[in-house]
C-alpha atoms as a PDB file:
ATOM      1  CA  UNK A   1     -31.509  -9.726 -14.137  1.00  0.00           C
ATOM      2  CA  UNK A   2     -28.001  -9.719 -13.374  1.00  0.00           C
ATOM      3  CA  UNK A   3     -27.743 -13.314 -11.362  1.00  0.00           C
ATOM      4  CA  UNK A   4     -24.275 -14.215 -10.924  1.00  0.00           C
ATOM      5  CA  UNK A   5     -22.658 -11.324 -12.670  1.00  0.00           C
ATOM      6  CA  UNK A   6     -20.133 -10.313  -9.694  1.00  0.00           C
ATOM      7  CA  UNK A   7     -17.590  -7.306 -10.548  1.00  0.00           C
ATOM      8  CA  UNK A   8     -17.127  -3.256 -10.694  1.00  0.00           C
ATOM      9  CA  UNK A   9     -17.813  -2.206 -14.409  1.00  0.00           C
ATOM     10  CA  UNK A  10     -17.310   1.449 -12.970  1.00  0.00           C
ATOM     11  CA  UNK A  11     -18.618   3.101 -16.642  1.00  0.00           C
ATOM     12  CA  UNK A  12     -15.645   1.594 -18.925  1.00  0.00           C
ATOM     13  CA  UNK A  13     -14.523  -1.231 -21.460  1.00  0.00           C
ATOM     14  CA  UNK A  14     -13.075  -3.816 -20.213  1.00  0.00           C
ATOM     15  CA  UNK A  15      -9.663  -2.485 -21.442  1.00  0.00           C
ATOM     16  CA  UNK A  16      -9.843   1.031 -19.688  1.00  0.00           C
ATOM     17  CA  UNK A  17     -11.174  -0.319 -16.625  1.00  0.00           C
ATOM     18  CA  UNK A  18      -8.284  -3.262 -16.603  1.00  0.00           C
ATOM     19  CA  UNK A  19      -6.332  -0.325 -17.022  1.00  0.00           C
ATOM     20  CA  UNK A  20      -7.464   1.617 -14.413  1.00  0.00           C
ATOM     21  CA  UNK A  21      -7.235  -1.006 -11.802  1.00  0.00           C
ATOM     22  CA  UNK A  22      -3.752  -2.176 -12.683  1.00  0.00           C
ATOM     23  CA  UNK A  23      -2.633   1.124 -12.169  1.00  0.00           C
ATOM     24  CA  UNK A  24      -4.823   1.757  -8.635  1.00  0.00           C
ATOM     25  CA  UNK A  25      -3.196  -1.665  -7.620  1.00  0.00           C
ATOM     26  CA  UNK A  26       0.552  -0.188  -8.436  1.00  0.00           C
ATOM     27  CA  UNK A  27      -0.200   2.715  -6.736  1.00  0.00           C
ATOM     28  CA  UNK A  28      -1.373   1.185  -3.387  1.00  0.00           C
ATOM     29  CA  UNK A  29       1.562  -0.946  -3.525  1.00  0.00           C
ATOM     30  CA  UNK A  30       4.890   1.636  -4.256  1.00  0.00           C
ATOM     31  CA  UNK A  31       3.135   4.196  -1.729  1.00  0.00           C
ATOM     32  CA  UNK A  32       0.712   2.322   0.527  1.00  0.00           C
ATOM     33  CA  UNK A  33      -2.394   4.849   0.037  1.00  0.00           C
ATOM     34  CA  UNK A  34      -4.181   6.589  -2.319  1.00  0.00           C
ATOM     35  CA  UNK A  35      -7.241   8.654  -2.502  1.00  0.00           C
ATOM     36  CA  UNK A  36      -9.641   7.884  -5.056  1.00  0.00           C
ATOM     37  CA  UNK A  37     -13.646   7.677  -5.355  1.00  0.00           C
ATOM     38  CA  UNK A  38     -15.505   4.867  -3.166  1.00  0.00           C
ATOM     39  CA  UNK A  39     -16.326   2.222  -5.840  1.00  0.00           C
ATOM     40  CA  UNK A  40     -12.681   2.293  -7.622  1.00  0.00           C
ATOM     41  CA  UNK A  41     -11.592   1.687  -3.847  1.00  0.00           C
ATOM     42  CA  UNK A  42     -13.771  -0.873  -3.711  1.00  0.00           C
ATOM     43  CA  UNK A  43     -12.986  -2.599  -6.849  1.00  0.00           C
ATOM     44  CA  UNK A  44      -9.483  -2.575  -6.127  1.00  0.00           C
ATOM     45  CA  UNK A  45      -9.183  -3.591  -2.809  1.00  0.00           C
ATOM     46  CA  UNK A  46      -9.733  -7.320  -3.803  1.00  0.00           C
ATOM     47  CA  UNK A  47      -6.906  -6.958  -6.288  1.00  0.00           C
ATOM     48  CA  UNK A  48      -4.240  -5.276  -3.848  1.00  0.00           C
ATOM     49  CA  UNK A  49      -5.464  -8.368  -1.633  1.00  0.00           C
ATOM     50  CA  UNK A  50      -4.792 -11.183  -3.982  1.00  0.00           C
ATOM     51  CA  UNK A  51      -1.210  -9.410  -5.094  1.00  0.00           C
ATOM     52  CA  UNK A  52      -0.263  -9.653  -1.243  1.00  0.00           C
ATOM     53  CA  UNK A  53      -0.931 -13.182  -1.031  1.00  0.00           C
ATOM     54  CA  UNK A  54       0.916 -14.048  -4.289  1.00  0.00           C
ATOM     55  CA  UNK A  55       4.020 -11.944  -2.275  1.00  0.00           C
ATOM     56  CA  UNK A  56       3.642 -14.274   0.582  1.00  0.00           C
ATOM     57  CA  UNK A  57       4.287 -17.490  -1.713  1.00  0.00           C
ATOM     58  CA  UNK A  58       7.504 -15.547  -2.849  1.00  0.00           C
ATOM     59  CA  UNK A  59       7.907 -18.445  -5.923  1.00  0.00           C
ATOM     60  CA  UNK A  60       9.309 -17.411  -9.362  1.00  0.00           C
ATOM     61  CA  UNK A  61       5.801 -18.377 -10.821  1.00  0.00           C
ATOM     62  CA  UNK A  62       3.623 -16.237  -8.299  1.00  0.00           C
ATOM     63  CA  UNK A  63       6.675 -13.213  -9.016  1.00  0.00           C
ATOM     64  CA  UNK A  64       6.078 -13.422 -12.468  1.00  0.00           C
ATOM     65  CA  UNK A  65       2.077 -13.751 -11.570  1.00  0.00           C
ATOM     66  CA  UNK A  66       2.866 -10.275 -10.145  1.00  0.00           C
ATOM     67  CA  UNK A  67       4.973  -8.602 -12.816  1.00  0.00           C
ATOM     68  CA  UNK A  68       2.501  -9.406 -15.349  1.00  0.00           C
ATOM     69  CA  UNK A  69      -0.513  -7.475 -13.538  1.00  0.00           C
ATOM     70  CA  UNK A  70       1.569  -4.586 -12.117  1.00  0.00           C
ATOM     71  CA  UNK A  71       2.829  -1.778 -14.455  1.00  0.00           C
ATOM     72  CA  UNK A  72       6.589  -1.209 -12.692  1.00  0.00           C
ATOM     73  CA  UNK A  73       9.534  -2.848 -11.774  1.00  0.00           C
ATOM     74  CA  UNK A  74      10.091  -1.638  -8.380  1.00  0.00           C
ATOM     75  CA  UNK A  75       6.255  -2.194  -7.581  1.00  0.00           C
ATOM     76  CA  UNK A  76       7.154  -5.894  -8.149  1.00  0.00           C
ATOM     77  CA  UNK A  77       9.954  -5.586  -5.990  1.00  0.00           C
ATOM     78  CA  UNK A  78       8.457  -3.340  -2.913  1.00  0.00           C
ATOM     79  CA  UNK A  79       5.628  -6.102  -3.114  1.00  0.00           C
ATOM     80  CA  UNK A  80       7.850  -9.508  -2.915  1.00  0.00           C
ATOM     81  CA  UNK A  81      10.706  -8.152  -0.588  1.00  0.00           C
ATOM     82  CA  UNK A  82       9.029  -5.688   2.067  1.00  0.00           C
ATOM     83  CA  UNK A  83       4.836  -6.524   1.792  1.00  0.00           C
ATOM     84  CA  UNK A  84       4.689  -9.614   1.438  1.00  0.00           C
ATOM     85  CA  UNK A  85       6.988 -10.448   4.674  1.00  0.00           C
ATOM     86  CA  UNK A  86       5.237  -7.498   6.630  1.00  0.00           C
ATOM     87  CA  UNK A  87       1.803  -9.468   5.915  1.00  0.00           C
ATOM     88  CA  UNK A  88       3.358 -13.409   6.303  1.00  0.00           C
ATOM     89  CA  UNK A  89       1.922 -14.132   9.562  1.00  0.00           C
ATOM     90  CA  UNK A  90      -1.455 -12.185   8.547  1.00  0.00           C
ATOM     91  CA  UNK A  91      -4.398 -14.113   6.897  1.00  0.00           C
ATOM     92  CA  UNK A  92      -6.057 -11.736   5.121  1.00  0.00           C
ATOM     93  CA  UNK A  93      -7.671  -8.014   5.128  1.00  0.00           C
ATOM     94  CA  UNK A  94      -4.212  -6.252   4.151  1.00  0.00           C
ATOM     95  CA  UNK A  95      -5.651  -3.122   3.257  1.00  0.00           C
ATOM     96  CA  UNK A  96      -8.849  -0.756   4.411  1.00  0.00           C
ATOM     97  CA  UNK A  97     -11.188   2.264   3.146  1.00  0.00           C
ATOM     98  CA  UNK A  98     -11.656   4.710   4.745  1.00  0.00           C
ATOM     99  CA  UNK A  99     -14.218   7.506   3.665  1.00  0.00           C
ATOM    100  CA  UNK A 100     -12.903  10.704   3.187  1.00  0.00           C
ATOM    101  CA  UNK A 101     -16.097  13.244   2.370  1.00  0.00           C
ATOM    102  CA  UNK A 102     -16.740  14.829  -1.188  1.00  0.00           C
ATOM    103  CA  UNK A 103     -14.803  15.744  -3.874  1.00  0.00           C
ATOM    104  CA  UNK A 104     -14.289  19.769  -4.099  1.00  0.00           C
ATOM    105  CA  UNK A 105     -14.981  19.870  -8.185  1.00  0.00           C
ATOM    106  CA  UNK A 106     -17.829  17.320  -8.787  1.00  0.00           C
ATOM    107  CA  UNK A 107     -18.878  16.199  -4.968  1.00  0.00           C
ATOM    108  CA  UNK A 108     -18.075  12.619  -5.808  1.00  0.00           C
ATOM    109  CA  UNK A 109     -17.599  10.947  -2.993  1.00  0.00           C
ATOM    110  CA  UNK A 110     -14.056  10.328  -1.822  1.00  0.00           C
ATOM    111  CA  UNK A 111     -12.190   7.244   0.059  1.00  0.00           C
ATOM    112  CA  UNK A 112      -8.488   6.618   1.171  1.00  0.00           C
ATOM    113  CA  UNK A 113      -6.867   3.114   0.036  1.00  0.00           C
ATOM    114  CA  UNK A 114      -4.368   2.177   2.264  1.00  0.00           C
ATOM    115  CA  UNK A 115      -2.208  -1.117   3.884  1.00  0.00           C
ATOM    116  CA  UNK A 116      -3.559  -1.767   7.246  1.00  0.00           C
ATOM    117  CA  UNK A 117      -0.239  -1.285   9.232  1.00  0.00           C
ATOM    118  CA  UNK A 118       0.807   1.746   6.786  1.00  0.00           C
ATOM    119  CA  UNK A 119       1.210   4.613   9.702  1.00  0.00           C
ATOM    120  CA  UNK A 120       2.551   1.747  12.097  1.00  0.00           C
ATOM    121  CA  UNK A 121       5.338   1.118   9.720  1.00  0.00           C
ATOM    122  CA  UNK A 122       5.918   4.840   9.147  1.00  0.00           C
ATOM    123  CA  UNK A 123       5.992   5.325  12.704  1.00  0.00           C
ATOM    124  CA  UNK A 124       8.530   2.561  13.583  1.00  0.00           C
ATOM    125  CA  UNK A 125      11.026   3.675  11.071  1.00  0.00           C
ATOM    126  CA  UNK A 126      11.133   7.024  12.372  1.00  0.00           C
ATOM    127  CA  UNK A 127      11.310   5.535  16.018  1.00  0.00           C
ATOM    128  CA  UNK A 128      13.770   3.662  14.536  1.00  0.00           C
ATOM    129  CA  UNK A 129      15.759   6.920  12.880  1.00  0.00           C
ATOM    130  CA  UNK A 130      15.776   8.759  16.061  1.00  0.00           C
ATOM    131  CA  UNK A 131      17.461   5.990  17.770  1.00  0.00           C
ATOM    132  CA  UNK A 132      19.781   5.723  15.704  1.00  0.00           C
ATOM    133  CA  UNK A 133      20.729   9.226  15.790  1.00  0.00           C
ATOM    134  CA  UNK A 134      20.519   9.269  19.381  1.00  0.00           C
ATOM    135  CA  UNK A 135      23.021   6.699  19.914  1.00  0.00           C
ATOM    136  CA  UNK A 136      25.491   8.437  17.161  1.00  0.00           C
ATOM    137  CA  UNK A 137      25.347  11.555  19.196  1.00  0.00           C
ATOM    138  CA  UNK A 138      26.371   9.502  22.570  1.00  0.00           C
ATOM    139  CA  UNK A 139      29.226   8.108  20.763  1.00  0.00           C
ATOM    140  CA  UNK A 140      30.420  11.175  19.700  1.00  0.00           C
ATOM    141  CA  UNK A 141      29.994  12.946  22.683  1.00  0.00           C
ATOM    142  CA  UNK A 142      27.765  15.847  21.989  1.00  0.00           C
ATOM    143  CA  UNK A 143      24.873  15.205  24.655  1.00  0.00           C
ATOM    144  CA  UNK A 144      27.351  16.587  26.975  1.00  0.00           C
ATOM    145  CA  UNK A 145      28.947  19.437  24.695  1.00  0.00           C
ATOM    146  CA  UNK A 146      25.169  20.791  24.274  1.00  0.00           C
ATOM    147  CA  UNK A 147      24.141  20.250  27.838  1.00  0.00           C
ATOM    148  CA  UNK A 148      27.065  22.808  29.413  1.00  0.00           C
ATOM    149  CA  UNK A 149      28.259  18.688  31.135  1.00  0.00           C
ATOM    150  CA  UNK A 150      25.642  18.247  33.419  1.00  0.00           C
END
């Protein structure tokens, strides 16, 4: 019986599948989704969770909490000085899976990792972008050069 004996072993050591999840976890944070199989998703979603909240403490002990689990530098950083202010006033469920259909070589089947508000963020910086570039071209003048001055 396995009473009490909570966790994804998904078919490793402890050291490979410590591995693996540190480096699903890094992942999800530098580019806010990955595709991967079901259970990996679902092992690491609790883990891309708990690194989120330690970002919302933003201490020098929860930073170094951070550093120690995740495998780069500028994961650390994206995590502490863009996530974990894009999550403060959010209490929980930072990230969702959604199912994605079968793998083409061995059918297994297939999910997508991602931060909640990924596409929203996406979105708003190239709403953002366009803006800006809109309002550079009416300070130089060329909405009226390319418009024949109407």
């Amino acid at each position: 019986m396995r009473h009490r004996k909570g966790g994804f072993k998904l078919q490793r050591d402890p050291a490979a599948r410590k591995a693996l999840l540190r480096g699903l976890v890094t992942n999800v944070i530098e580019h806010e989704r990955i595709i991967t199989t079901v259970p990996k998703a679902k092992a690491a979603r609790p883990l891309v969770d708990k690194m989120i909240t330690l970002a919302k403490r933003d201490t020098l002990h929860a930073r170094r909490q951070a550093a120690a689990f995740l495998n780069t530098p500028s994961a650390v950083k994206k995590l502490f000085d863009t996530l974990g202010a894009r999550f403060g006033q959010r209490e929980g469920g930072y990230t969702r899976i959604v199912r994605i259909g079968p793998r083409k070589g061995d059918g297994a089947e297939q999910a997508l990792l991602e931060l909640v508000d990924a596409k929203l963020v996406k979105r708003a910086a190239e709403r953002a972008k366009r803006k800006e570039e809109r309002l550079q071209a009416m300070k130089e003048g060329r909405f009226d050069e390319e418009e024949g001055g109407a």
